[in-house]
Protein backbone atom coordinates (compact mmCIF):
# COMPACT_ATOMS: atom_id res chain seq x y z
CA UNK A 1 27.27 -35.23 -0.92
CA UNK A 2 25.03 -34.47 -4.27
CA UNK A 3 22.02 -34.88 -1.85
CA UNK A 4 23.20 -32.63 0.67
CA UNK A 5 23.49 -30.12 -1.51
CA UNK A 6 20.39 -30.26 -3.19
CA UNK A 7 18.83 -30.44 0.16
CA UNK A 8 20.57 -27.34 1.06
CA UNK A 9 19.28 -25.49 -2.23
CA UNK A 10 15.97 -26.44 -1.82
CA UNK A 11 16.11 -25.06 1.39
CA UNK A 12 17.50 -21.89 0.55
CA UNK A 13 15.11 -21.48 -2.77
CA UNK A 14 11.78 -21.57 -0.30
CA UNK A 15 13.47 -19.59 2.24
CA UNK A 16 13.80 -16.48 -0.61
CA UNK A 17 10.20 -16.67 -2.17
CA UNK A 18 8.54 -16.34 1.76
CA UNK A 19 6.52 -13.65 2.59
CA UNK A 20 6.40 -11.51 5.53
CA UNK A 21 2.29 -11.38 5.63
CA UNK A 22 0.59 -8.97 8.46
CA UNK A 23 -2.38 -6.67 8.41
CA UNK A 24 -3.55 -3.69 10.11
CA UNK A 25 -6.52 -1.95 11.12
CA UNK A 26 -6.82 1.68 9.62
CA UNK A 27 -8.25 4.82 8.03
CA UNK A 28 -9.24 4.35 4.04
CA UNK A 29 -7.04 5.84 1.89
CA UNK A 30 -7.97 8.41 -0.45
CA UNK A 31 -8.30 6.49 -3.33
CA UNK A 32 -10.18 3.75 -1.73
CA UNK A 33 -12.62 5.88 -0.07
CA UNK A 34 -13.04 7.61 -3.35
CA UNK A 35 -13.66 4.28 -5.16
CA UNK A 36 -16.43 3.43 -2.41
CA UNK A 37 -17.78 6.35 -2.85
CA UNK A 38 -18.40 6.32 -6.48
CA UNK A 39 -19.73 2.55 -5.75
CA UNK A 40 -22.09 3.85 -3.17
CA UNK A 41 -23.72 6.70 -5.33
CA UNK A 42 -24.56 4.19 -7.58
CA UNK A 43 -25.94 0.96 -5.08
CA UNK A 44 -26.29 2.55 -2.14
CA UNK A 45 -25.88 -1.29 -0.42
CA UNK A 46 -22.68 -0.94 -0.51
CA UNK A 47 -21.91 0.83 2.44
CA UNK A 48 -19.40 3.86 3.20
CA UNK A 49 -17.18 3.07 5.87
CA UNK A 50 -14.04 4.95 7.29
CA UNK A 51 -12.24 2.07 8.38
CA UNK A 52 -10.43 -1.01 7.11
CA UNK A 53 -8.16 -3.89 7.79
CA UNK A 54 -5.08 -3.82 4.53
CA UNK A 55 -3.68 -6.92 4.33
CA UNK A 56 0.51 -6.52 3.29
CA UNK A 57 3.24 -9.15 1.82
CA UNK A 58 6.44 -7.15 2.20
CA UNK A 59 5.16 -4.01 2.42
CA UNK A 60 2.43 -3.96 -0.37
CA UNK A 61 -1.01 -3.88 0.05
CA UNK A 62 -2.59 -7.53 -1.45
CA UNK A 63 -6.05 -6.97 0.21
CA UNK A 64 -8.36 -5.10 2.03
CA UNK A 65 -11.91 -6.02 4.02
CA UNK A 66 -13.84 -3.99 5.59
CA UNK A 67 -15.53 -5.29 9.21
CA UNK A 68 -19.01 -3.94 10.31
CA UNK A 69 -20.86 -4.00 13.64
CA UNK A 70 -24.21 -5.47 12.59
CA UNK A 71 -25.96 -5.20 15.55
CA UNK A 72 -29.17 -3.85 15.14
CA UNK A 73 -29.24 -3.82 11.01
CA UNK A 74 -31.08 -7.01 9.20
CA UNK A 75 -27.59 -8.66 8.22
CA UNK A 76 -26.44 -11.55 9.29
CA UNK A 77 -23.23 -11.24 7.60
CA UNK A 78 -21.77 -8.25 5.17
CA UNK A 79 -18.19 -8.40 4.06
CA UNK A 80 -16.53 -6.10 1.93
CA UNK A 81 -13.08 -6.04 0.15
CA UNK A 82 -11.24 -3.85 -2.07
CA UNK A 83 -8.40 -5.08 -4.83
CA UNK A 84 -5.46 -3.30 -4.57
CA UNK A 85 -5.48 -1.57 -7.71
CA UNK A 86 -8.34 0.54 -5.98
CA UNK A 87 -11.12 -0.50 -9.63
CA UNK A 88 -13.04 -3.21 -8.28
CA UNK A 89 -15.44 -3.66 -4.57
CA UNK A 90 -16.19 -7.53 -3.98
CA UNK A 91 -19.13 -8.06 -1.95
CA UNK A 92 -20.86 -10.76 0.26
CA UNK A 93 -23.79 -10.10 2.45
CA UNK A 94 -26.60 -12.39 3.86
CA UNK A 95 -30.57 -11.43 5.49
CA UNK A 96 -33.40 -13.19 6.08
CA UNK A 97 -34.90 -10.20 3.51
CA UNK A 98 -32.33 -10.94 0.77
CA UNK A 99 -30.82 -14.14 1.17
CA UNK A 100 -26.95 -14.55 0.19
CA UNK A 101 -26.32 -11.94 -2.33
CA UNK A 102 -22.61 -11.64 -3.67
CA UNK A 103 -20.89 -9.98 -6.28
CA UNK A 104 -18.11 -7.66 -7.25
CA UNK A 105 -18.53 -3.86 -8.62
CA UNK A 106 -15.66 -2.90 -11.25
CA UNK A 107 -14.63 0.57 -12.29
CA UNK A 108 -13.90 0.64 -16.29
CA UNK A 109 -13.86 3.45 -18.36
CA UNK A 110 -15.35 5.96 -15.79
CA UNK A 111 -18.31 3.57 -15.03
CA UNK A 112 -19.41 1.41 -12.53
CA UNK A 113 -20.48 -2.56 -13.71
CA UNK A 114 -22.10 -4.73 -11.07
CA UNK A 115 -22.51 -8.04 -11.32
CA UNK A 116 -25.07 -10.30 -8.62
CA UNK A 117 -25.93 -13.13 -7.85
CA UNK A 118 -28.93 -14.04 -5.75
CA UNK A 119 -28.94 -17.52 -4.20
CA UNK A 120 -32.63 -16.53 -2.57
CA UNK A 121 -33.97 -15.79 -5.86
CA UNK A 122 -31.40 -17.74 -8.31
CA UNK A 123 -31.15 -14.77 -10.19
CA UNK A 124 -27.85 -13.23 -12.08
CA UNK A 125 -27.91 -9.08 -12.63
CA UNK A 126 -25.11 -7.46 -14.14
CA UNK A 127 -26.06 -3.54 -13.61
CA UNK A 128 -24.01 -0.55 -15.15
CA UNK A 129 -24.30 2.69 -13.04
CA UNK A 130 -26.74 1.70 -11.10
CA UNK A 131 -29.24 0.53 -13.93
CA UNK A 132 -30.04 -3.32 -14.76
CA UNK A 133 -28.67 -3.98 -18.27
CA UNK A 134 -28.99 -8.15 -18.16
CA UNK A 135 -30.95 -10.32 -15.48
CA UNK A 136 -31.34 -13.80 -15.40
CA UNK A 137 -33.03 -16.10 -13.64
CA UNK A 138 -31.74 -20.05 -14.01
């Protein structure tokens, strides 16, 4: 009896912490497009893009990634995503030009810190708005 009711909590206790997980494709919303914005005046490689897939557990957005077409541009891959608290852009994209370059741009204080790192060039930049304040090459 003991272990049919601990088998029967147990079952119950998982059953409450699931998630309902979906996404869906749509328009940026104000704040993120204003947080890519303020990112793009200051790299302009990060692109501006209208669209974007949220990603929601019970109704609260936990991530969002942006898809491009890259047909015709000199990436093999680009990936963009944006936290949910709308302060930091993580980025991934890969040329033959550039080689993998990946990083994350943070909001703090009214500015914009960037750091990179360059597998191409083994090189690590952190940038704030838009200007290199550190680079290292290992």
């Amino acid at each position: 009896m003991k272990k049919c009711i601990l088998l029967l909590l147990f079952v119950y206790t998982n059953i409450s912490f699931a998630q309902n997980i979906s996404s869906k494709n749509e328009e940026v919303s104000i704040a993120q497009y204003e947080l890519l914005k303020k990112v793009n005046s200051y790299y302009p490689d990060i692109t501006l893009n209208k669209s974007i897939t949220n990603f929601y557990a019970d109704g609260k957005i936990i991530d969002s990634q942006q898809n491009f077409d890259l047909r015709g541009t000199k990436f093999s891959s680009y990936k963009l995503g944006i936290e949910p608290d709308n302060k930091k852009v993580v980025f991934e994209y890969v040329s033959d030009e550039t080689g993998k370059v990946y990083g994350d741009v943070t909001i703090f204080k009214g500015n914009a810190l960037r750091t990179t790192f360059n597998e191409k060039t083994n090189q690590i930049e952190v940038s704030l708005n838009g200007k290199s304040v550190y680079l290292k090459k290992l």
